[in-house]
Protein backbone atom coordinates (compact mmCIF):
# COMPACT_ATOMS: atom_id res chain seq x y z
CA UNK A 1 264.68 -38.49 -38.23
CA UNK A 2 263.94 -35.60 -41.21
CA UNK A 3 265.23 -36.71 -44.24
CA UNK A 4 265.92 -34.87 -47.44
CA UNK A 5 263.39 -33.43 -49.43
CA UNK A 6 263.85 -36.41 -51.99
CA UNK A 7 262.85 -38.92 -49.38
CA UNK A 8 260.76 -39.79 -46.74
CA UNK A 9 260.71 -38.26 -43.62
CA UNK A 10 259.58 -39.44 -40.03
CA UNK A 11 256.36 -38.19 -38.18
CA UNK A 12 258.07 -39.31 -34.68
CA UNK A 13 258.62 -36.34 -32.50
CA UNK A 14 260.84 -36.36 -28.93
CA UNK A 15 259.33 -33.60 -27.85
CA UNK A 16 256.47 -33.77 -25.26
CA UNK A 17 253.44 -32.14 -26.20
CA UNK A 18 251.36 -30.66 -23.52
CA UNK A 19 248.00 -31.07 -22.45
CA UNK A 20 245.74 -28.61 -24.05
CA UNK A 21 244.90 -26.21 -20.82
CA UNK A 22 242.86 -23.26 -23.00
CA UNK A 23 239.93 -24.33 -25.39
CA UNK A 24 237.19 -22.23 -24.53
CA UNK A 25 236.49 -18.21 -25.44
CA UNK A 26 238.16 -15.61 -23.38
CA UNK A 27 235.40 -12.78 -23.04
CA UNK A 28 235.65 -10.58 -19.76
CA UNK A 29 239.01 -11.60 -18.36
CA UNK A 30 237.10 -15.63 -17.93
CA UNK A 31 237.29 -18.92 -20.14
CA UNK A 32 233.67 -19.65 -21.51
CA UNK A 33 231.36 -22.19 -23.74
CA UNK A 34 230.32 -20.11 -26.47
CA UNK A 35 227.02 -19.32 -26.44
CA UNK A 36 225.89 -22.06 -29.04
CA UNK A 37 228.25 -24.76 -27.72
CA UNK A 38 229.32 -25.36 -30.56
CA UNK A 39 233.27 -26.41 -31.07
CA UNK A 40 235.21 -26.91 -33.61
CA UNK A 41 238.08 -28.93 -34.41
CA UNK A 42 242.17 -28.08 -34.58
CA UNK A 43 244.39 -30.41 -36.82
CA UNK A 44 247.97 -31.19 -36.73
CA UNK A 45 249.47 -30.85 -39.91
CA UNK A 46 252.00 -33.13 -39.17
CA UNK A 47 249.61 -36.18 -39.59
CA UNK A 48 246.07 -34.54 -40.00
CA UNK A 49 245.33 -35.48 -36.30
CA UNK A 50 242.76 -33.94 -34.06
CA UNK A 51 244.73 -31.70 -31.28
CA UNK A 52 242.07 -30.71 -29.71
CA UNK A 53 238.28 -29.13 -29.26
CA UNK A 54 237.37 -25.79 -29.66
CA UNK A 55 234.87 -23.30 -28.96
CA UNK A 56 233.08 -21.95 -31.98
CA UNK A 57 232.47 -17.80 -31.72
CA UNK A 58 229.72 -16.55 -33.30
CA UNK A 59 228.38 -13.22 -33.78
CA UNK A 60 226.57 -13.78 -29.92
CA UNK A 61 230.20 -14.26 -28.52
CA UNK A 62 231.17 -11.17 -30.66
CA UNK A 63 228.58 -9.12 -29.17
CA UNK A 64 229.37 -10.45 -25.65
CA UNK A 65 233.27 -9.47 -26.37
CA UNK A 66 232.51 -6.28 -27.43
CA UNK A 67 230.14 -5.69 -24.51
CA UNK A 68 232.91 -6.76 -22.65
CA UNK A 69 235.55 -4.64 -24.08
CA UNK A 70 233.17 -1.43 -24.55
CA UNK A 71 232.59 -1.37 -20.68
CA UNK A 72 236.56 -1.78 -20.00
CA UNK A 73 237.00 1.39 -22.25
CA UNK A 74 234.24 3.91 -21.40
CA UNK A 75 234.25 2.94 -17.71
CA UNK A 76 237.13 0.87 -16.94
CA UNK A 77 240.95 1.54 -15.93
CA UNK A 78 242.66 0.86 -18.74
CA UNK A 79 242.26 4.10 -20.92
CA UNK A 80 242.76 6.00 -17.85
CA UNK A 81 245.97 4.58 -16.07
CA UNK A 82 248.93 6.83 -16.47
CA UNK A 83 251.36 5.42 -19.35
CA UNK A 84 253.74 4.56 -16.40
CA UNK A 85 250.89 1.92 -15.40
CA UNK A 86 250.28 0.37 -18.83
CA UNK A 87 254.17 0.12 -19.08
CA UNK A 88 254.49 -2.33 -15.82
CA UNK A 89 251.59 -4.05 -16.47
CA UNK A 90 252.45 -4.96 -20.30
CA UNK A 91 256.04 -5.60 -19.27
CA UNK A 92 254.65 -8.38 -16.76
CA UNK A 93 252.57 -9.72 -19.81
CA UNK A 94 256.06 -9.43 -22.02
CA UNK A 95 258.05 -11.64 -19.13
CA UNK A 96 254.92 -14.27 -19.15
CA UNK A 97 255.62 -14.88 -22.16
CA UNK A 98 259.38 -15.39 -21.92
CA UNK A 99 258.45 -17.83 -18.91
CA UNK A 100 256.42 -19.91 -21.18
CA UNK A 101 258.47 -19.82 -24.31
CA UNK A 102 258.73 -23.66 -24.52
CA UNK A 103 254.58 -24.57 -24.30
CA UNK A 104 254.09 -21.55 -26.13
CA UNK A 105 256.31 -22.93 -29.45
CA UNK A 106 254.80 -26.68 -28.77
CA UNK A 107 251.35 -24.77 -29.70
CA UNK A 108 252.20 -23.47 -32.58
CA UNK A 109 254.16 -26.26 -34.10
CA UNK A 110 251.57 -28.74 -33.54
CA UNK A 111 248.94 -25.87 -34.73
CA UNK A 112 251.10 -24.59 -38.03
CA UNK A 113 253.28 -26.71 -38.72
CA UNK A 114 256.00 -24.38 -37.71
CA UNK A 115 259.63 -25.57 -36.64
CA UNK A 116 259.97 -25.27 -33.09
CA UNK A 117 263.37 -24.32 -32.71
CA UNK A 118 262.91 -21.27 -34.48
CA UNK A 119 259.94 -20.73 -32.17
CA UNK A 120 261.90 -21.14 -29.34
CA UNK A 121 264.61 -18.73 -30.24
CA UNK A 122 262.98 -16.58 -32.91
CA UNK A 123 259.03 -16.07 -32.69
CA UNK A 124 258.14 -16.62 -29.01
CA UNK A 125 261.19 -14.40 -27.83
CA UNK A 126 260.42 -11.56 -31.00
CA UNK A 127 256.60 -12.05 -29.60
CA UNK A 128 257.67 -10.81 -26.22
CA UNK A 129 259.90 -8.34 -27.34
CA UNK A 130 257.29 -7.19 -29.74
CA UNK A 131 254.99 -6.48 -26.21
CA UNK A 132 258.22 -5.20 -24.35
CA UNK A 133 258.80 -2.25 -27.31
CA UNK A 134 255.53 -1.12 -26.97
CA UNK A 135 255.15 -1.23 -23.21
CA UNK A 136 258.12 1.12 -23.69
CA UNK A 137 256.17 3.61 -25.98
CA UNK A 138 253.10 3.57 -23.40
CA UNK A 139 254.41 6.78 -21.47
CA UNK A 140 255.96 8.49 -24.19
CA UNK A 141 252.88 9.52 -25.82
CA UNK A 142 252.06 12.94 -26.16
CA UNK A 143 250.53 15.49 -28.44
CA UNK A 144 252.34 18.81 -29.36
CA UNK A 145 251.73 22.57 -28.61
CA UNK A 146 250.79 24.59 -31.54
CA UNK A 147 251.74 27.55 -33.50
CA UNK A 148 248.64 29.05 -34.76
CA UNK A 149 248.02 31.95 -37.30
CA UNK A 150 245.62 33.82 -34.86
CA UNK A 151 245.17 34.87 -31.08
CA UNK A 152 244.58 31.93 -29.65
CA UNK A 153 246.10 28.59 -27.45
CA UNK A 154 246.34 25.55 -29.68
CA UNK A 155 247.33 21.87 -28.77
CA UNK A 156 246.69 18.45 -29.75
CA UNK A 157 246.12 14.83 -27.73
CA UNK A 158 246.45 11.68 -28.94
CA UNK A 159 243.90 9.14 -27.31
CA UNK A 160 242.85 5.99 -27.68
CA UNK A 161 240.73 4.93 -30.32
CA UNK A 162 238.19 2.92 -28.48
CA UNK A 163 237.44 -0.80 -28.97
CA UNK A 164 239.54 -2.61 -31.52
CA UNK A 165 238.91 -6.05 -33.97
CA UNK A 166 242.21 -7.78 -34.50
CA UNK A 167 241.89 -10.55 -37.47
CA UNK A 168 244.97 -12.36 -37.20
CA UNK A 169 245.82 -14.87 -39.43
CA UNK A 170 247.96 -18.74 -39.13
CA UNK A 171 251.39 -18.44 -40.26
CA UNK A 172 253.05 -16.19 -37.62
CA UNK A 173 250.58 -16.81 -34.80
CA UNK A 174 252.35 -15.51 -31.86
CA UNK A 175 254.17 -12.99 -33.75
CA UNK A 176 251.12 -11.62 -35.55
CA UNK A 177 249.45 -11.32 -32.00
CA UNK A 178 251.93 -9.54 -30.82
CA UNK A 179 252.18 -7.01 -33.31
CA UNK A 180 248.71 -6.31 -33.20
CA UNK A 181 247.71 -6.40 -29.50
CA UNK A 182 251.33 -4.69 -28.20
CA UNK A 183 250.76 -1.90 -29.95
CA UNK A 184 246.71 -1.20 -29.09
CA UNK A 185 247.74 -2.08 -25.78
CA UNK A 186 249.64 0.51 -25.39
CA UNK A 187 247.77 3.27 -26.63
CA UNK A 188 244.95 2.07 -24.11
CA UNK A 189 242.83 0.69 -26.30
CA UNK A 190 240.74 -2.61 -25.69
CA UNK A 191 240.14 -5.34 -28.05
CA UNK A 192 238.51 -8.48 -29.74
CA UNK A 193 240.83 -10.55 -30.63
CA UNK A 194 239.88 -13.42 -33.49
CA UNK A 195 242.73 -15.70 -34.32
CA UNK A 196 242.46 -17.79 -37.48
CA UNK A 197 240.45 -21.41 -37.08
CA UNK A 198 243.76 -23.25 -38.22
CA UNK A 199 245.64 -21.58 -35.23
CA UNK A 200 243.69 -20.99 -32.46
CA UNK A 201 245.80 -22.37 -29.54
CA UNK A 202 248.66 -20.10 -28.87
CA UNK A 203 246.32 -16.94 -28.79
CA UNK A 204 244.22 -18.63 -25.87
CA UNK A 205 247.23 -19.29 -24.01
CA UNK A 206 248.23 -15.38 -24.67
CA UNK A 207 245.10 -14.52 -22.95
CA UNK A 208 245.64 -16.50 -20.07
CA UNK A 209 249.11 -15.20 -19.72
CA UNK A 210 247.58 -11.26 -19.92
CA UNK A 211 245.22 -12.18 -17.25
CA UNK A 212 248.00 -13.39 -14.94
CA UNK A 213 250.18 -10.19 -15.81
CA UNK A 214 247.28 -7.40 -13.98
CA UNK A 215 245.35 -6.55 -17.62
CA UNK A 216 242.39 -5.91 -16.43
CA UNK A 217 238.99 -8.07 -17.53
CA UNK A 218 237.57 -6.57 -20.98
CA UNK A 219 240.59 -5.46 -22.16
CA UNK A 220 241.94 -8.26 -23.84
CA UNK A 221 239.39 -11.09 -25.20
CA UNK A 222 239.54 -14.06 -27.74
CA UNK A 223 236.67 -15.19 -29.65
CA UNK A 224 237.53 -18.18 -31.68
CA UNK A 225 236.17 -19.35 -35.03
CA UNK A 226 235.46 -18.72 -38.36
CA UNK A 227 235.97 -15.91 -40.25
CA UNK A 228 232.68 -15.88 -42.25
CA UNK A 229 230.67 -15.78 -38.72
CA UNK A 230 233.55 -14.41 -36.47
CA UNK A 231 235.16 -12.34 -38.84
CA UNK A 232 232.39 -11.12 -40.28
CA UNK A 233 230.62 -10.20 -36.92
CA UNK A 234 233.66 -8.16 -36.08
CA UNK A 235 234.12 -6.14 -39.42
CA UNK A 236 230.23 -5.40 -38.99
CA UNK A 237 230.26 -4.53 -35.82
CA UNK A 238 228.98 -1.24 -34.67
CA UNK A 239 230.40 -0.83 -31.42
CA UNK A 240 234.04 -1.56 -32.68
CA UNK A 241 236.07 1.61 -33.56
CA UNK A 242 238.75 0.08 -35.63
CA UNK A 243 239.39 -3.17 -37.64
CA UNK A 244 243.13 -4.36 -38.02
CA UNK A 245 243.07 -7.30 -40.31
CA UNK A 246 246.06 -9.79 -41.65
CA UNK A 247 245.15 -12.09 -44.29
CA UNK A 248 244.17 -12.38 -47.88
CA UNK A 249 243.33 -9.67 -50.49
CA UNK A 250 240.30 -11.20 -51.09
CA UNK A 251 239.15 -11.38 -47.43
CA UNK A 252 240.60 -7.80 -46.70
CA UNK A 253 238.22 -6.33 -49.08
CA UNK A 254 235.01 -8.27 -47.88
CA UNK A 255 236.63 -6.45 -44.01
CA UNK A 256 236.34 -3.33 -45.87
CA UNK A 257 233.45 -3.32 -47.08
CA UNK A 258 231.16 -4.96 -43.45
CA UNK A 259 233.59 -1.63 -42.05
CA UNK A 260 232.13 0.81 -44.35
CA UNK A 261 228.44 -0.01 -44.20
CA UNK A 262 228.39 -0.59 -40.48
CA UNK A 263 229.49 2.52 -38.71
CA UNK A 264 232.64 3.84 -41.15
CA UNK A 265 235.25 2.39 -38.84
CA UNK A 266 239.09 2.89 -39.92
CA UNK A 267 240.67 -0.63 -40.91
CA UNK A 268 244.20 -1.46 -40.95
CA UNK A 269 244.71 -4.12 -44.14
CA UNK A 270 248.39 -5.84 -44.62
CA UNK A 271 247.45 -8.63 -47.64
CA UNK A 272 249.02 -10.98 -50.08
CA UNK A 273 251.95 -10.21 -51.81
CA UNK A 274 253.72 -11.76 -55.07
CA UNK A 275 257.25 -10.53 -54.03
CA UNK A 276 259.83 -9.92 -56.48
CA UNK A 277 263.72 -10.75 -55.49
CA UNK A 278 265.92 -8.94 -58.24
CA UNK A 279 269.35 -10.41 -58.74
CA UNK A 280 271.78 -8.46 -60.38
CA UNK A 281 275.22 -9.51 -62.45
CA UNK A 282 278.01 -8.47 -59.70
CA UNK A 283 276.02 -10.20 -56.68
CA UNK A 284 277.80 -12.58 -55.00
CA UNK A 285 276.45 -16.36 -56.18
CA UNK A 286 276.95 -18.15 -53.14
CA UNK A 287 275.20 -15.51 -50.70
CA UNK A 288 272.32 -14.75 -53.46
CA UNK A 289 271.32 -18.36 -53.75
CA UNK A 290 270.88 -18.92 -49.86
CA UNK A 291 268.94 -15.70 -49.46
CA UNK A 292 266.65 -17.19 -53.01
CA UNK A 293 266.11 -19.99 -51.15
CA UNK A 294 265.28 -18.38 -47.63
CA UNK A 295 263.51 -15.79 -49.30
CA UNK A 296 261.05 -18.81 -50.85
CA UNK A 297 261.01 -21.31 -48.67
CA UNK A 298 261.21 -20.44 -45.18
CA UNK A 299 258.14 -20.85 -43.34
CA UNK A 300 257.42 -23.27 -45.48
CA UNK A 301 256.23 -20.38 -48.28
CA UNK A 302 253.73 -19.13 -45.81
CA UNK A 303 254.91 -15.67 -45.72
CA UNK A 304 253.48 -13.01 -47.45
CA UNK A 305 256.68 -11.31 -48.19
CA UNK A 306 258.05 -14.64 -49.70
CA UNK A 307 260.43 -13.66 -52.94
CA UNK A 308 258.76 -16.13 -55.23
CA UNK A 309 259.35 -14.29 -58.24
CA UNK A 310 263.10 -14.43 -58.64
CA UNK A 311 264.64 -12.28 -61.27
CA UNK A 312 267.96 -12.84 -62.67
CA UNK A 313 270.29 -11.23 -64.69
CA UNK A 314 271.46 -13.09 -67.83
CA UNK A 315 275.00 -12.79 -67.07
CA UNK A 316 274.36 -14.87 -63.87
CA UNK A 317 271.73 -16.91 -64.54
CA UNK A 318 273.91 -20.19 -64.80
CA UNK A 319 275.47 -20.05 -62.17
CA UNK A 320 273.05 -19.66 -60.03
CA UNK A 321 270.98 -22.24 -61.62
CA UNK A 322 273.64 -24.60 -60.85
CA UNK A 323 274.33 -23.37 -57.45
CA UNK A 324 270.47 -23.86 -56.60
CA UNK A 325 270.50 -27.37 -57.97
CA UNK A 326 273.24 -28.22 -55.35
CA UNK A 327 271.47 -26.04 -52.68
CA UNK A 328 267.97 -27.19 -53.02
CA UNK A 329 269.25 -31.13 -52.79
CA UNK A 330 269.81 -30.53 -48.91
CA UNK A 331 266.86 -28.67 -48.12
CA UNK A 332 265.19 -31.29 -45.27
CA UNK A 333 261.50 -31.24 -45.34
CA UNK A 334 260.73 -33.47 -42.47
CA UNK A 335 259.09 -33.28 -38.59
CA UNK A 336 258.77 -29.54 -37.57
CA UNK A 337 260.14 -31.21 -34.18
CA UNK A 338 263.30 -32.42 -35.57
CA UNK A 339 266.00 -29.69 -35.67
CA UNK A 340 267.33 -30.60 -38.78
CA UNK A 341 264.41 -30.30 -40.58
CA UNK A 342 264.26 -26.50 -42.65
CA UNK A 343 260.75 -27.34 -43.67
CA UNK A 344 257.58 -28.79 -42.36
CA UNK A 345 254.15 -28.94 -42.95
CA UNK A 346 251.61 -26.88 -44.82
CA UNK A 347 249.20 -25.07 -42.02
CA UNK A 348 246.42 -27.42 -42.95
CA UNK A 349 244.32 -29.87 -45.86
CA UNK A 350 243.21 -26.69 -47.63
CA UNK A 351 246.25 -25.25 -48.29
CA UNK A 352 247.97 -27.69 -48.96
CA UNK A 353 245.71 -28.67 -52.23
CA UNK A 354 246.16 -24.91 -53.08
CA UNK A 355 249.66 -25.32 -53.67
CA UNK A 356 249.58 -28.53 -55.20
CA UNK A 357 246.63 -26.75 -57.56
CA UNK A 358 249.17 -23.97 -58.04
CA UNK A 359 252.03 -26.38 -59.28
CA UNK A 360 249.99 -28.34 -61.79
CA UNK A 361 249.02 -24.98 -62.97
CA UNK A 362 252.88 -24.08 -63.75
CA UNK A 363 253.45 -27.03 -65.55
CA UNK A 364 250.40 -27.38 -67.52
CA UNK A 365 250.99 -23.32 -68.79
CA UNK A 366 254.61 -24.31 -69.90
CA UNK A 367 256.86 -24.09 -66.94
CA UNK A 368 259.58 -26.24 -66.51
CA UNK A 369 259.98 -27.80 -63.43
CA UNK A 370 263.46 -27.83 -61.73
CA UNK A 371 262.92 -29.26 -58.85
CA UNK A 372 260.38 -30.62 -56.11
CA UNK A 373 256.59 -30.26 -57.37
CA UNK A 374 255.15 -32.96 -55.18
CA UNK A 375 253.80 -34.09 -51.94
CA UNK A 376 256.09 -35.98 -49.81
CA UNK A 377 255.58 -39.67 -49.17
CA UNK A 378 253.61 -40.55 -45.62
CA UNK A 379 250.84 -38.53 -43.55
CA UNK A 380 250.74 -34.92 -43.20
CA UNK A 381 250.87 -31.86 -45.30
CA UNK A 382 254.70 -32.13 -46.52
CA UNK A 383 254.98 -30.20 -49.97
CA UNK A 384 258.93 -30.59 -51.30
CA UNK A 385 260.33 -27.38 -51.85
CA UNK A 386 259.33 -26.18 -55.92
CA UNK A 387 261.20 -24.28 -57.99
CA UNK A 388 260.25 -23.67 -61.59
CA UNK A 389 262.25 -21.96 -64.90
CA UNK A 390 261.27 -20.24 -67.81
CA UNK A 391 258.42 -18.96 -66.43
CA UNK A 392 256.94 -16.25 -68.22
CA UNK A 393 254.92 -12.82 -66.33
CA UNK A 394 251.88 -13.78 -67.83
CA UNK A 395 251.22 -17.33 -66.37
CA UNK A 396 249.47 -17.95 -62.84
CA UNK A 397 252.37 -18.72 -60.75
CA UNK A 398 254.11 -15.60 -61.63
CA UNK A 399 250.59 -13.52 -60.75
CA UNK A 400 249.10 -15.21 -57.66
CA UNK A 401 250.17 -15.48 -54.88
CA UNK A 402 250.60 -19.14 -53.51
CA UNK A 403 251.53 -18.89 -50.35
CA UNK A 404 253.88 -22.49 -50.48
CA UNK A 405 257.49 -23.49 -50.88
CA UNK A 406 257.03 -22.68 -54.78
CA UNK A 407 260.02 -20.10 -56.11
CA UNK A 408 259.70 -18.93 -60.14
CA UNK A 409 262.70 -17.93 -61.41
CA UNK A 410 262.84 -15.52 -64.77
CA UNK A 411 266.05 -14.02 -67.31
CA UNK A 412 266.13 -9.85 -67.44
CA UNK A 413 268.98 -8.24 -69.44
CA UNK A 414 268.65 -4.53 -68.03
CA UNK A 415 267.66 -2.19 -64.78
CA UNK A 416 264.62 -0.41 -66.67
CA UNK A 417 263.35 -4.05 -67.88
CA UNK A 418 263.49 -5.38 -64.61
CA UNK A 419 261.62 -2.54 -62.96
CA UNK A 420 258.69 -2.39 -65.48
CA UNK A 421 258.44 -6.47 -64.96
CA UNK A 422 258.88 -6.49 -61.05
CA UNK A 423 256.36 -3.82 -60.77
CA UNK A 424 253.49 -5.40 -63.11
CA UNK A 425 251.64 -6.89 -60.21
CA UNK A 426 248.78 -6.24 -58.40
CA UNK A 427 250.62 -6.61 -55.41
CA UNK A 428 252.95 -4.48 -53.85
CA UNK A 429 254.54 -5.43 -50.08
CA UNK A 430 257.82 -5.92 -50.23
CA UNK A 431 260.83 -6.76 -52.53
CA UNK A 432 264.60 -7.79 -52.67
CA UNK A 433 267.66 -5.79 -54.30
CA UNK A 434 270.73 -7.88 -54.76
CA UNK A 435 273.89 -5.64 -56.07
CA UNK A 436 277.01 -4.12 -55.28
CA UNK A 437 276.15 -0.82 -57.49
CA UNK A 438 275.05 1.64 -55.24
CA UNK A 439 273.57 3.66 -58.33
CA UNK A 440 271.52 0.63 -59.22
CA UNK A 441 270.25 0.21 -55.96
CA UNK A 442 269.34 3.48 -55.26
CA UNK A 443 267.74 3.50 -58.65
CA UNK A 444 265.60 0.02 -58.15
CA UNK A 445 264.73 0.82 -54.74
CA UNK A 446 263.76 4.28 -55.53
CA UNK A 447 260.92 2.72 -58.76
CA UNK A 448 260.00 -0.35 -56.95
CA UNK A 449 256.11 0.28 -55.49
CA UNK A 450 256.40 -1.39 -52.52
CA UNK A 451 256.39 -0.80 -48.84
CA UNK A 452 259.09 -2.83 -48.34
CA UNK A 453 262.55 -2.61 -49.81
CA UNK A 454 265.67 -5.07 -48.86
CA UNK A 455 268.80 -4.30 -50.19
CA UNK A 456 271.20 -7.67 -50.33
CA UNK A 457 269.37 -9.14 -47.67
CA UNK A 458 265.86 -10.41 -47.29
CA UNK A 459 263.28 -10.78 -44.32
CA UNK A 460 265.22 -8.04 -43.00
CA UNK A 461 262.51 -7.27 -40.22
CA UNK A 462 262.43 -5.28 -37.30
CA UNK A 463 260.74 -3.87 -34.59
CA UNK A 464 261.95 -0.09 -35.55
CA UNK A 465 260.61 -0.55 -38.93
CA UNK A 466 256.91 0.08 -39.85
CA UNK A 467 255.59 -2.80 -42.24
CA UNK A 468 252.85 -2.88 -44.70
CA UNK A 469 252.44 -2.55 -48.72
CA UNK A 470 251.10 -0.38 -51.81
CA UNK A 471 248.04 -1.05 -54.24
CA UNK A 472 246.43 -4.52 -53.09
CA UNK A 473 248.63 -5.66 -50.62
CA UNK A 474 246.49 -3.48 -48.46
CA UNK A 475 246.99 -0.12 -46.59
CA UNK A 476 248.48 1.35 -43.05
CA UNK A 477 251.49 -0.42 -41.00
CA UNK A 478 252.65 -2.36 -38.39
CA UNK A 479 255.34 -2.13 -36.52
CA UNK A 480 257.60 0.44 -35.65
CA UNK A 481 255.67 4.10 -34.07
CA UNK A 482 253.66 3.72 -37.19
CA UNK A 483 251.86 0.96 -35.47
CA UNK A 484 251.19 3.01 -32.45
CA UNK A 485 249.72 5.58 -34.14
CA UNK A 486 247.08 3.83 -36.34
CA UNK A 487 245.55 3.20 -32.45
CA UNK A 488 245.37 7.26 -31.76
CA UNK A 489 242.84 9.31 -32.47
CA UNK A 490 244.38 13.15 -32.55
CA UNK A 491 242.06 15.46 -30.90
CA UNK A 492 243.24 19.57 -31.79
CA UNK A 493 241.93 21.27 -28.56
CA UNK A 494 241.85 25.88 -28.82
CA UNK A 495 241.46 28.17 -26.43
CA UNK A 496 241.05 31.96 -27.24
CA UNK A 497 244.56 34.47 -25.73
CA UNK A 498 242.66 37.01 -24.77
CA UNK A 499 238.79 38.03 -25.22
CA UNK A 500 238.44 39.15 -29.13
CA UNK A 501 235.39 40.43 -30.21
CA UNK A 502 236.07 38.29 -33.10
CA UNK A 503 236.06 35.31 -31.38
């Protein structure tokens, strides 16, 4: 039974957790030993457990996947099947994964630490309809006819890319896959897929459930392991036309630069963030101090659009202070299992110390601490939920980003203030407007650089909406058409009218 985050909390689950079917690589549309046979092991961050096994991709398995996936593009089916095709074929992968929503959120709450009810009804369900949108978009693409300036026939096609690296990282795993392989898939691309070390379960399962729905072999594999061998094999690569990567800034610039001294291949970067929620005087106190909260905590912190910089006006400060304080007392960190629980574990050892690094740094800089700041009592990676006041822009929790159930709250008096503050960060993916002044909104949201702008609501995501930041929270988008697109290559194709001399 979960317990408050002031007490202890039980490790006990009720919920069966299945026998690990998937361990091995999936190169070729078959489950294989890497070619080392080497493994490597996945922990539950519940009670830093062994789950399970796995096989350790290196840059041989790389090169076998991309042999793999090269041969399904320049000679195989894929690339060539109508749209129509793609469409059944990734709508049968899209049902799969409805089928199997219940093993599917076991995986990655004994893998992330995640709370399985909301994978049940929120990431396993959004992973499917992630595929199902894009299976939708597989007919509907088309170039255009142009209008040129001369005597001649002009028209463009948009085609496939080629062979694709997807970098995924731990704390979304199914929806991160999902965004990522939908869209590719649809364009008729084929792909390496790498999913992080800490999460490697729920991907392998994926690519057993693509098999079953008709993709054909090559398409789709997953090489797991490390991202200094695996990674790096896949950002290096010459025979892969496109990097996407999710993860760090620090790791998305080392993607970068194996992409540009290999063969110049296009990458797709979303990074970290150090989000700023702005919370103006005539907000509503009650609403604003949930969405603070949600905004910093769900997911554990693991998010990187987390609002961990929390900006309030002076005329509200108090009050919300003293909402929090109530709010914050029933926040349950306890058994990702246990539906009560809003919080569980840290996605593994190392990131846990991270955040516990990150807090001492707030209070030895001159922080106070208002609530939480330590590790729960018992096994496992259980952080209580963090917030700290009169934090100033200049110490390290209000710069880095954390990536943890650790909110910093700071006092603004007026609009420009708040602008100049929220926007002195290296970081720019996403940010929070809460007001009932249109003017003020339209004004914030207009001089906030960032790629992602909520206006009195937060984690307002959606499949319509392309997502992805400014400066060095990386470049290009996911979601929405944008998504599709970054998977297209646009090909201009003239013919002359007539004969010209001049042509």
């Amino acid at each position: 039974m979960a317990v408050d985050s002031n007490g202890n909390r039980s490790l006990e689950s009720h919920v069966k957790v299945p026998k690990i079917k998937f361990t091995k690589l999936f190169i070729n549309g078959e489950f294989i030993d890497s070619v080392s046979g080497k493994t490597f092991e996945t922990i539950d961050p519940r009670n830093g457990e062994v789950i399970a096994k796995i096989a350790e991709g290196d840059k041989e398995d790389v090169d076998l996947a991309v042999t793999a996936a090269r041969e399904a593009f320049d000679q195989g089916p894929w690339p060539r099947f109508s749209g129509a095709e793609r469409r059944r074929i990734i709508m049968k992968f899209a049902d799969l994964i409805d089928e199997n929503t219940e093993e599917l959120a076991t995986l990655d709450t004994i893998d992330a630490g995640k709370l399985f009810f909301l994978g049940k009804i929120m990431d396993i369900p959004g992973a499917a309809e992630t595929i199902r949108y894009y299976a939708g978009a597989a007919d509907k693409i088309h170039g255009e006819t142009l209008k040129m300036s001369r005597e001649l026939q002009g028209y463009t096609l948009h085609e496939p890319i080629g062979v694709v690296g997807h970098i995924i990282p731990w704390n979304f795993p199914s929806q991160m896959f999902a965004m990522k392989v939908g869209p590719a898939l649809a364009a008729g691309c084929t792909m390496v897929v790498k999913p992080a070390e800490q999460t490697p379960l729920s991907a392998l399962y994926y690519a057993h459930l693509a098999k079953l729905a008709g993709i054909p072999d090559g398409v789709l594999n997953v090489v797991t392991g490390f991202g200094n061998t695996a990674g790096a094999a896949i950002s290096s690569h010459m025979d892969i036309d496109m990097v996407s990567f999710t993860g760090s800034t620090q790791v998305g610039r080392l993607v970068m630069q194996a992409a540009a001294t290999s063969n110049l291949k296009p990458v797709c970067l979303e990074l970290g963030g150090k989000s700023p929620l702005i919370i103006f005087d005539d907000a509503d106190v009650d609403k604003v101090v949930e969405l603070a909260l949600q905004g910093s905590l769900f997911n554990k912190g693991e998010i990187c659009v987390a609002g961990s910089r929390v900006f309030l006006q002076e005329g509200i400060y108090d009050k919300f202070l003293l909402k929090l304080r109530e709010k914050v007392k029933d926040w349950v960190v306890g058994d990702p299992f246990d539906p009560t629980s809003h919080q569980g574990p840290q996605a593994d050892k190392k990131q846990f110390e991270k955040i516990l690094s990150h807090i001492e740094h707030g209070k030895n800089e001159g922080a106070t601490l208002f609530h939480g700041g330590k590790p729960c009592d018992g096994k496992g990676y259980y952080i209580e939920p963090t917030i700290f006041i009169d934090v100033t822009d200049d110490m390290t929790i209000a710069k880095e980003e954390i990536f943890g159930p650790v909110m910093s709250v700071f006092k603004f008096k007026t609009v420009e203030e708040v602008i100049k503050r929220a926007n002195a960060t290296k970081y720019g993916l996403a940010a929070g407007i809460m007001t009932n002044d249109i003017n003020i909104a339209n004004t914030v949201s207009r001089s906030i650089r960032a790629g992602a702008i909520w206006i009195n609501c937060y984690f307002a995501f959606d499949r319509d909406s392309p997502y992805g930041g400014y400066k060095m929270s990386g470049f290009g988008r996911d979601m929405g058409m944008d998504a599709l697109k970054k998977y297209l290559q646009v090909k201009a194709v003239t013919t002359p009218i007539y004969n010209s001399p001049w042509l």
